[in-house]
Protein backbone atom coordinates (compact mmCIF):
# COMPACT_ATOMS: atom_id res chain seq x y z
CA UNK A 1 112.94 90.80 102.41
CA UNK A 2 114.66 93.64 101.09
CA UNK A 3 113.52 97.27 99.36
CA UNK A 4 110.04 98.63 100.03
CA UNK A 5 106.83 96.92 98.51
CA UNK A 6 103.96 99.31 98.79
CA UNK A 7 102.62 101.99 96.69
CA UNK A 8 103.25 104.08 99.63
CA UNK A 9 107.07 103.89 100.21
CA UNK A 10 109.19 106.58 100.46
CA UNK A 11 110.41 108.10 97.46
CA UNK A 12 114.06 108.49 96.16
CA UNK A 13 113.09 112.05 95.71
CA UNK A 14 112.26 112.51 99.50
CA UNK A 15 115.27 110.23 100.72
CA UNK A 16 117.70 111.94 98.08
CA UNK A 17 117.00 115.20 99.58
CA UNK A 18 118.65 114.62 102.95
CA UNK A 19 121.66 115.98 102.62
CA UNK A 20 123.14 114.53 106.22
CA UNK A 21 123.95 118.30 107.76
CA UNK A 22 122.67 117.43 110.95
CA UNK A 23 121.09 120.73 111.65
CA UNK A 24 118.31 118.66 112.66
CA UNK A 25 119.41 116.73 115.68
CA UNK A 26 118.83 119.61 118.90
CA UNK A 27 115.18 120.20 117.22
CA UNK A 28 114.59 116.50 117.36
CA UNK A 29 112.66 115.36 120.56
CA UNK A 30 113.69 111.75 120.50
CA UNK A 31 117.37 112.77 119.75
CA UNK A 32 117.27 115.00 122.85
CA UNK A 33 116.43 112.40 125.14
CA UNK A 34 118.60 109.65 123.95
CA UNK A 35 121.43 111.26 122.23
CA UNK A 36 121.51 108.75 119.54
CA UNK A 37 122.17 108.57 115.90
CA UNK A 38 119.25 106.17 115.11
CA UNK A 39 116.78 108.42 117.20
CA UNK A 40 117.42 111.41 114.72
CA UNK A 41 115.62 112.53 111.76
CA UNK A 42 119.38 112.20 109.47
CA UNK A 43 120.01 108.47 111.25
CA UNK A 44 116.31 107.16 110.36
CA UNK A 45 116.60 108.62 106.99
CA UNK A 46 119.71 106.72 106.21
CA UNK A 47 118.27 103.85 107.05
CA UNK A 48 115.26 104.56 105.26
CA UNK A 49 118.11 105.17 102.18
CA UNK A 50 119.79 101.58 103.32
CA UNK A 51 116.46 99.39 102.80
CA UNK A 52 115.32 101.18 99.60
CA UNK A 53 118.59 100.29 98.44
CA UNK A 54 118.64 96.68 99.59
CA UNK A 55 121.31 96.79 101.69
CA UNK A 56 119.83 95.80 104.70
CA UNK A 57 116.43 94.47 106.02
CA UNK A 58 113.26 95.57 106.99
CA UNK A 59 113.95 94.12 110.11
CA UNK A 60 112.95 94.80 114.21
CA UNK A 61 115.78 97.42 114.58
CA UNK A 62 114.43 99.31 111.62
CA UNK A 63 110.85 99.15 113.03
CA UNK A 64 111.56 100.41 116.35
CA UNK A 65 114.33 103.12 114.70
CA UNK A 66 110.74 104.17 112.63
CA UNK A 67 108.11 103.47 115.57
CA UNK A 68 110.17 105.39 118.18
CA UNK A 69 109.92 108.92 116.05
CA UNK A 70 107.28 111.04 117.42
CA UNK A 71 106.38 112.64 113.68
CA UNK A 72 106.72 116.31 115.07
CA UNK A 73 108.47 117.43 112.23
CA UNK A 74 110.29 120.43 113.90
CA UNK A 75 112.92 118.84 111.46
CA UNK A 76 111.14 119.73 108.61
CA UNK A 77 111.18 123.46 109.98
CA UNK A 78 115.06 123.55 109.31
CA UNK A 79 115.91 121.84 107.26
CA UNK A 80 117.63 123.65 103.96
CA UNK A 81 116.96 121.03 101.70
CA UNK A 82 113.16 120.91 102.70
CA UNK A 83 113.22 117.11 102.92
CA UNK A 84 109.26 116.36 103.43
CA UNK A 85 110.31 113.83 106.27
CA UNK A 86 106.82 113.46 107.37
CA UNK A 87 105.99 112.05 104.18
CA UNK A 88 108.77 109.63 104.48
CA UNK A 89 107.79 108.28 107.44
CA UNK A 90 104.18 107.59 106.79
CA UNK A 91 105.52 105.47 103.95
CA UNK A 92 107.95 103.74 105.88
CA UNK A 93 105.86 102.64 108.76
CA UNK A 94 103.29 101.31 105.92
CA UNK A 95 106.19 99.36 104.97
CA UNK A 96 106.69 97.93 108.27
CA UNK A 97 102.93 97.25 108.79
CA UNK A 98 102.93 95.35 104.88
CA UNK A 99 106.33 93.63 105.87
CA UNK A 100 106.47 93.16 109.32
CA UNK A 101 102.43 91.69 110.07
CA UNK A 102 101.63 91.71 113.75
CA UNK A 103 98.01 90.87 115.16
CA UNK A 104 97.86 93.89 117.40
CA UNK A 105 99.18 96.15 114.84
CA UNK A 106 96.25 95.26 112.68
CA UNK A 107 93.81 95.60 115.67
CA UNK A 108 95.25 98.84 116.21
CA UNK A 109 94.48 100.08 112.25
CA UNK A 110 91.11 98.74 112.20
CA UNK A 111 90.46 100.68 115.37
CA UNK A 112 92.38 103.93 113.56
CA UNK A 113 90.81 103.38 110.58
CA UNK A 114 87.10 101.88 110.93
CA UNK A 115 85.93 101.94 114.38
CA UNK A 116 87.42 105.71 115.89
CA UNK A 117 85.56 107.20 112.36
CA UNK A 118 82.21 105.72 113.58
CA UNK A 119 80.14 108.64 114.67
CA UNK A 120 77.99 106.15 116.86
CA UNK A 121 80.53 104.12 118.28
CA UNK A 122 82.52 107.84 119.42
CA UNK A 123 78.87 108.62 121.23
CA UNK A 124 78.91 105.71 123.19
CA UNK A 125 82.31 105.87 124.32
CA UNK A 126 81.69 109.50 124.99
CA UNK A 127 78.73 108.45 127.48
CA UNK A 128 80.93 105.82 128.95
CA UNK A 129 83.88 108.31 130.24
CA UNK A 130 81.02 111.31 130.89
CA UNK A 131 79.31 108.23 133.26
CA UNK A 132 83.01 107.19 134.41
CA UNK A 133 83.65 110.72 134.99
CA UNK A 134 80.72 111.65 137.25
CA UNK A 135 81.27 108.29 139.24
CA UNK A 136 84.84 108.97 139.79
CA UNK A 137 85.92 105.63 138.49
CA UNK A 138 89.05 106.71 137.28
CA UNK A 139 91.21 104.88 139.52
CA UNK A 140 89.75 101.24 137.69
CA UNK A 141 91.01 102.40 134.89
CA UNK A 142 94.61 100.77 133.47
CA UNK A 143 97.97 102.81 134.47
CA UNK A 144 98.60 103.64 130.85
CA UNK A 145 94.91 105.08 130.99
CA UNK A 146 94.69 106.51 133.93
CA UNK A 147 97.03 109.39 133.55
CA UNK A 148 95.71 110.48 130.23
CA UNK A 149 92.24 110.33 131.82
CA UNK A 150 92.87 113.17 133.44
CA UNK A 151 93.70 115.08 131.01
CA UNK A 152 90.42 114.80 129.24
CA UNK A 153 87.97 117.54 129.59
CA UNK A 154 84.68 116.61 131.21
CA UNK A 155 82.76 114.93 128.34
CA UNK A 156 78.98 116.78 127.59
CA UNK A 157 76.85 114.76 125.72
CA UNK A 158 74.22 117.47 124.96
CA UNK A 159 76.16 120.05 122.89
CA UNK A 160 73.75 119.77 119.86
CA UNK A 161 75.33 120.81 117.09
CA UNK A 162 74.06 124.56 115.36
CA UNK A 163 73.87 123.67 111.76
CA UNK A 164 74.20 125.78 109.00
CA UNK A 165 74.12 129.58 110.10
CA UNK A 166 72.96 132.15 107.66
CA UNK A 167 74.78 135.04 107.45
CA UNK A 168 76.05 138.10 105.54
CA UNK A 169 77.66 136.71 102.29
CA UNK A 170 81.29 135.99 102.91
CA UNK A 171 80.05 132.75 101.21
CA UNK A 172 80.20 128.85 102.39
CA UNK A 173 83.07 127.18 104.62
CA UNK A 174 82.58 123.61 105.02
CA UNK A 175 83.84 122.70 108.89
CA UNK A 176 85.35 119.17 109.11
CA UNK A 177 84.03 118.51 112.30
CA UNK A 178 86.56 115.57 113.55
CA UNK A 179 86.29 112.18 115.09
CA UNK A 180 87.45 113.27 118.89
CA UNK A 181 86.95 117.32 118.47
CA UNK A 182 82.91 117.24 117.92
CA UNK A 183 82.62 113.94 120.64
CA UNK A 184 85.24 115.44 123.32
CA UNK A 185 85.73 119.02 122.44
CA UNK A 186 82.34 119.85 120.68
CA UNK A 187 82.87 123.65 122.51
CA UNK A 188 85.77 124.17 120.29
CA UNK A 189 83.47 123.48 117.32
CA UNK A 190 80.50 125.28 118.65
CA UNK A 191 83.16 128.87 119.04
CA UNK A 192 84.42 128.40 115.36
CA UNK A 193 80.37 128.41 114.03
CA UNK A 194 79.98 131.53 115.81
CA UNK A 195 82.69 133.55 115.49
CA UNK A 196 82.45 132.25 111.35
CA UNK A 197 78.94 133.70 111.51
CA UNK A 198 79.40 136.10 113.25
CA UNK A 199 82.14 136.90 110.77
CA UNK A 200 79.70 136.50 107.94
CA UNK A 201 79.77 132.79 106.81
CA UNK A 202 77.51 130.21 106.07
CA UNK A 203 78.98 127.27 108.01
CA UNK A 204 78.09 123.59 107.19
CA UNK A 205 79.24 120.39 108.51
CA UNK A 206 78.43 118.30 106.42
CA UNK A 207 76.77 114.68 107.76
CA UNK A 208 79.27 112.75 104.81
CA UNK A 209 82.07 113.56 105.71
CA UNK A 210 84.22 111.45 108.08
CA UNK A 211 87.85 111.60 110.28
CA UNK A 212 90.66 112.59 108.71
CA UNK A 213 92.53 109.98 108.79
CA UNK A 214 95.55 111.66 110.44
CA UNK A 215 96.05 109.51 113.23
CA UNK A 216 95.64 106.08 110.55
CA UNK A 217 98.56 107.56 108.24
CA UNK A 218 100.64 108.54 111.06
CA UNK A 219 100.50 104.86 112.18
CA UNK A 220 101.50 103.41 108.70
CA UNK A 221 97.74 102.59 107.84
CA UNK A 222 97.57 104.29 104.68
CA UNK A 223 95.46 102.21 103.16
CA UNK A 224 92.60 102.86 105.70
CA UNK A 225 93.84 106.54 105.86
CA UNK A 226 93.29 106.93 101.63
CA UNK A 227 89.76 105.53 102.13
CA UNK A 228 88.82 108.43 104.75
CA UNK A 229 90.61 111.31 102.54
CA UNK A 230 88.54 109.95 99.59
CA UNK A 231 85.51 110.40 101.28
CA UNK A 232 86.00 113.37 102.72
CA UNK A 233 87.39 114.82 99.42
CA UNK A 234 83.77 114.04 97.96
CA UNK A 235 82.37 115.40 101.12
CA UNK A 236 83.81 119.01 100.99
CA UNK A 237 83.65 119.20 96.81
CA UNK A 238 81.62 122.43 96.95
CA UNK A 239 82.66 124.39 99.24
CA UNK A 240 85.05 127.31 98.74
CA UNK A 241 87.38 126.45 101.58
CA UNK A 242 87.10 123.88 104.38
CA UNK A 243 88.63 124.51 108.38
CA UNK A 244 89.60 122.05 111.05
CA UNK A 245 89.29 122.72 114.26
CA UNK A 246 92.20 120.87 115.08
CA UNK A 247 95.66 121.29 114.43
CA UNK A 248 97.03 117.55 113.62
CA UNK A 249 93.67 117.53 111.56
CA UNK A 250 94.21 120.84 109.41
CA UNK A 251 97.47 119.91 108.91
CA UNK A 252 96.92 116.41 107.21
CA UNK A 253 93.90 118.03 104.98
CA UNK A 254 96.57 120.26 103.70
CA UNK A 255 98.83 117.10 102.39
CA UNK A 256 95.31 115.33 101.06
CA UNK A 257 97.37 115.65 97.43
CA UNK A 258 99.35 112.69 98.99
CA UNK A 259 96.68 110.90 98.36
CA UNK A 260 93.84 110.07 95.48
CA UNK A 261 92.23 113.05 93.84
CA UNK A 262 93.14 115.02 96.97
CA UNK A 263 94.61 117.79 95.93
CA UNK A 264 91.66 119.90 95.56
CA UNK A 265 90.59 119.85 99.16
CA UNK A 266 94.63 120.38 100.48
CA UNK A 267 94.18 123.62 98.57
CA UNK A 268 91.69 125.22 100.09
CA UNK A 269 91.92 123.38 103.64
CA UNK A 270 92.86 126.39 106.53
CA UNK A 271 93.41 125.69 110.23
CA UNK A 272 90.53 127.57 112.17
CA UNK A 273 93.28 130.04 114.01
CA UNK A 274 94.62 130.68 110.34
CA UNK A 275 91.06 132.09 109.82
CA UNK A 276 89.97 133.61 113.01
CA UNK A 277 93.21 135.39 113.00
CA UNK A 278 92.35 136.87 109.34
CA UNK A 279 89.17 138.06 110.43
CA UNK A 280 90.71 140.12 113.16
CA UNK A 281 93.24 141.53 110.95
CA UNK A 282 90.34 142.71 108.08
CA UNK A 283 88.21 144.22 110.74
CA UNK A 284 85.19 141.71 110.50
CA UNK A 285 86.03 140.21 113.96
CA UNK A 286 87.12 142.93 116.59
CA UNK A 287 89.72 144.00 119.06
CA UNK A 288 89.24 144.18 122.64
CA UNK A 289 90.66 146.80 124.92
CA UNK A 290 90.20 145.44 128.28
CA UNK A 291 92.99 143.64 129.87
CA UNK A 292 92.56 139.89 130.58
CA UNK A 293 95.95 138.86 132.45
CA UNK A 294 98.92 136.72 130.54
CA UNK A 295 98.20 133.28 128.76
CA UNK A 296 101.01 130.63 127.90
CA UNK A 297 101.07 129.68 124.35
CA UNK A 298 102.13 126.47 123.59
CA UNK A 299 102.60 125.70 119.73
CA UNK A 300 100.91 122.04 118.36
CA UNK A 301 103.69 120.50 116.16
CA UNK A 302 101.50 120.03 113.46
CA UNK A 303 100.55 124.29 113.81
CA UNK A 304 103.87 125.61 114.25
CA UNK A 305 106.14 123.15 112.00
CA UNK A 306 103.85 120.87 110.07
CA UNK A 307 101.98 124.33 108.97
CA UNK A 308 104.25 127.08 109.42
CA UNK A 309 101.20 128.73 111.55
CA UNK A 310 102.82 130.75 114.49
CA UNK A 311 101.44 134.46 114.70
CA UNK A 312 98.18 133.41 114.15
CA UNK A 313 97.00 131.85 117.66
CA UNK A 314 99.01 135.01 119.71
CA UNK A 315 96.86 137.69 117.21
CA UNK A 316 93.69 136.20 118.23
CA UNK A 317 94.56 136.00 121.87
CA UNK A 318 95.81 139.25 122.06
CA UNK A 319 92.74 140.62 120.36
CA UNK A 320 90.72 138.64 122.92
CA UNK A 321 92.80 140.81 126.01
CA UNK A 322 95.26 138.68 126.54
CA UNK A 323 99.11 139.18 126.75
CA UNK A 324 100.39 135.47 125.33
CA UNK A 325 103.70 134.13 127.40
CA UNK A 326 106.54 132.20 125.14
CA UNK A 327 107.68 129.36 127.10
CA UNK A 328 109.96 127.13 124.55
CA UNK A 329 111.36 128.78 121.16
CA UNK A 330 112.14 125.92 120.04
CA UNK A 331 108.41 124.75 120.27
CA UNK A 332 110.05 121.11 121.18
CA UNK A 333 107.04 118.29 121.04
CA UNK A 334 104.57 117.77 124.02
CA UNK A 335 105.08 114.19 124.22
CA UNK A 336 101.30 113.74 123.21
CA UNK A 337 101.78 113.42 119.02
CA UNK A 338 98.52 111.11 118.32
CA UNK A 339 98.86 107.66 120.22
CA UNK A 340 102.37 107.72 120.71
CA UNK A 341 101.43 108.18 124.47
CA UNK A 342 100.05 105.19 124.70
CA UNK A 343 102.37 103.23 122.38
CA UNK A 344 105.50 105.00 124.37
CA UNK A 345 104.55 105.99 127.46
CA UNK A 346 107.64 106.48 128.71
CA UNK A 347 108.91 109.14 126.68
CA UNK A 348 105.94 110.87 126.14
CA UNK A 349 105.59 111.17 129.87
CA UNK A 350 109.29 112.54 130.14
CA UNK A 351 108.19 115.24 127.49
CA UNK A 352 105.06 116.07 129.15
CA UNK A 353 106.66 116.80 131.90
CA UNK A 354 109.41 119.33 130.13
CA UNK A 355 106.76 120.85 128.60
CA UNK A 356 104.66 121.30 132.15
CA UNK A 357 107.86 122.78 133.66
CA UNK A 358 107.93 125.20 130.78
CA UNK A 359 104.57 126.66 131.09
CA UNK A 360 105.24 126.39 134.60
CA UNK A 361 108.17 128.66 134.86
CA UNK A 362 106.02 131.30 132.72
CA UNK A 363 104.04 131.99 136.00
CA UNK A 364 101.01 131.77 133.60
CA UNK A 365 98.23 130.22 135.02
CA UNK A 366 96.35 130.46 131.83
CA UNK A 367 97.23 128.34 129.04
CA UNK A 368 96.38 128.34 124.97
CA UNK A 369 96.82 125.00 122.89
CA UNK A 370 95.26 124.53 119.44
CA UNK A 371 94.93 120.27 119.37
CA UNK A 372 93.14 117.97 121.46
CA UNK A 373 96.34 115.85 121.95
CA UNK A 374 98.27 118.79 123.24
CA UNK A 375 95.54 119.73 125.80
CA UNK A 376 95.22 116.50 127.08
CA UNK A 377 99.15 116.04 127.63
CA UNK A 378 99.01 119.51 129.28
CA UNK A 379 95.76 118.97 132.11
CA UNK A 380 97.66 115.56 132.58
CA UNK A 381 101.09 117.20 133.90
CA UNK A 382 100.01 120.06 134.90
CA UNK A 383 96.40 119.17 136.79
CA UNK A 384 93.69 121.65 138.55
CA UNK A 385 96.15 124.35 138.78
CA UNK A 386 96.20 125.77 135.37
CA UNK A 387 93.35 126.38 132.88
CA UNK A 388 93.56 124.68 129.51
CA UNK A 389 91.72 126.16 125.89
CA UNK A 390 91.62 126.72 122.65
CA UNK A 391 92.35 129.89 121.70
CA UNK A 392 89.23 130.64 119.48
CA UNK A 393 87.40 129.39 122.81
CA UNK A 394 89.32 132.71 124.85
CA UNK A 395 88.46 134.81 122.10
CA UNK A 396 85.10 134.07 121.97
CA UNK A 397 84.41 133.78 125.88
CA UNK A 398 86.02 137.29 125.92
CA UNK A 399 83.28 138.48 123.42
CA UNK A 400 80.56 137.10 125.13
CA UNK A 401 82.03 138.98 128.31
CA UNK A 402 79.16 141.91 129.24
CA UNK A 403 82.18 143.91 130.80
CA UNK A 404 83.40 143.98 127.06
């Protein structure tokens, strides 16, 4: 079967757009570590150009050319013809998944797109790895598992959530509160409703809304990933802006206009640095004198190139004392990018361990990542020996400081 067949192929706009320069291919992860053609963003693009056209099949070379890309988009960041390749491959791995049917595939979207947005379903398996956690029963766990495992922060299952704060009339943000970041990273969510408040928000999280379907689109699931955007679009329909707390999830909020009658919450969607950062600038959040020691920043794809966010996580760590530490200007992938560690565990662990040598060779022992993803890939390379946050959580630990 030739040519695309979903609603949610790639268009000849986006595909036209490539104009084959290559100055893609040494800001390509994948092409880094293999060197190939068919591992770059230009070679998958041609072939995305090749089955639109019909000249050759949707076949298993094309899915693993598609499957294999980790979706960083660090292309997208050069590229002069601003092809939106993240686009592109959302709507060719749909294709795969409509043309290419496999039984775990479909497992693996029902689990993306019904079963990780299921608020009670994320409590249980919260209690199960908090339980497996204090029992030390890491070790039963399956390799692929196990070294992710320990990379996850020690699950609390009694951060009760604040609710709406009331406070001096900067008006109402609506907080998208996340499928993993309120189960497994509820602090994060807990520092962006104070320092918001603080700031002089109302915050509300409201109890419609659901995940944000990042992690289904990224795996070709669009059809469960439209569903979640649609009801999170309803969700968010009166507030004046909306923030994520996480990076991948800010970042596929913003493209919501992909999608139906999403355009209105891509608009005013804003990562939570984005914000925090603001705050700091205007004078409603302040500056702290006292010096707190060097922290390595490492950039979230979906931040730094998805977003174009880069100052923003260094002004509100160097407002909370810090000095911030570049270790890669290139801001090359983690290895982490979703699930892609446990669909390719081989070359996420190869990244994961470039990026631990990275921060490693900064001497920093203190180290500031913006998505859940990223900051499990990081405590999973680089273990005890380093501390791992969000910067908002820094910021905010160095306000509560009495010293300050």
């Amino acid at each position: 079967m030739a040519g695309w067949v979903t609603e949610f192929r790639p268009t000849r706009d986006e595909l036209s757009a490539c104009v084959h320069c290559g100055l893609c291919l040494p800001h390509c992860p994948t092409f880094r570590l293999t060197g190939l053609e068919t591992a770059s963003p230009r070679g998958r693009l041609a072939a995305m150009s090749a089955v639109a056209a019909g000249i050759v099949e949707l076949d298993a070379d094309f899915e693993e050319a598609m499957s294999f890309c980790l979706n960083c988009r660090a292309c997208e960041a050069v590229c002069p013809s601003l092809v939106p390749y993240g686009r592109a491959m959302e709507g060719a791995r749909a294709e795969v998944a409509a043309q290419r049917p496999r039984l775990r595939r479909r497992v693996r979207h029902f689990a993306l797109g019904r079963l990780l947005p299921s608020r009670r379903l994320m409590a249980l398996v919260t209690a199960v790895i908090a339980l497996t956690q204090r029992l030390r029963l890491q070790r039963l766990l399956p390799a692929r598992l196990r070294s992710g495992f320990g990379g996850l922060r020690p699950m609390k299952t009694d951060l009760a959530a604040t609710g709406p704060r009331v406070a001096g009339g900067l008006g109402r943000v609506g907080m998208l509160t996340g499928c993993v970041m309120d189960s497994w990273f509820g602090e994060v969510n807990r520092a962006a409703e104070v320092l918001l408040t603080r700031a002089g928000y109302e915050v509300f999280s409201p109890p419609s809304q659901t995940c944000c379907g990042a992690l289904a689109a990224h795996d070709g699931a669009m059809p469960e990933a439209t569903r979640l955007a649609r009801k999170n679009v309803e969700a968010f329909r009166d507030f004046e802006f909306v923030v994520a707390t996480a990076a991948g999830c800010s970042a596929h909020l913003r493209e919501y206009d992909h999608f139906g009658n999403g355009e209105s919450l891509a608009e005013k969607s804003r990562d939570i640095t984005e914000v925090v950062a603001g705050l700091i600038e205007a004078g409603r959040l302040p500056r702290l004198e006292q010096f707190r020691g060097e922290v390595a920043v490492q950039d979230p794809c979906h931040l730094r190139h998805a977003q174009r966010v880069f100052a923003a996580p260094r002004t509100i760590l160097s407002a909370a004392g810090y000095t911030p530490v570049e270790i890669d200007p290139d801001g090359l992938c983690c290895g982490a990018a979703g699930i892609y560690s446990l669909l390719r565990p081989a070359a996420s662990a190869e990244l994961g361990r470039r990026k631990a040598d990275q921060v490693r060779a900064s001497g920093a022992k203190v180290v500031a990542s913006a998505n859940p993803g990223c900051e499990i890939q990081l405590r999973s390379h680089l273990g005890p020996t380093h501390r791992i946050a969000h910067p908002i959580e820094f910021y905010l630990e160095a306000l509560s400081d009495p010293r300050t």
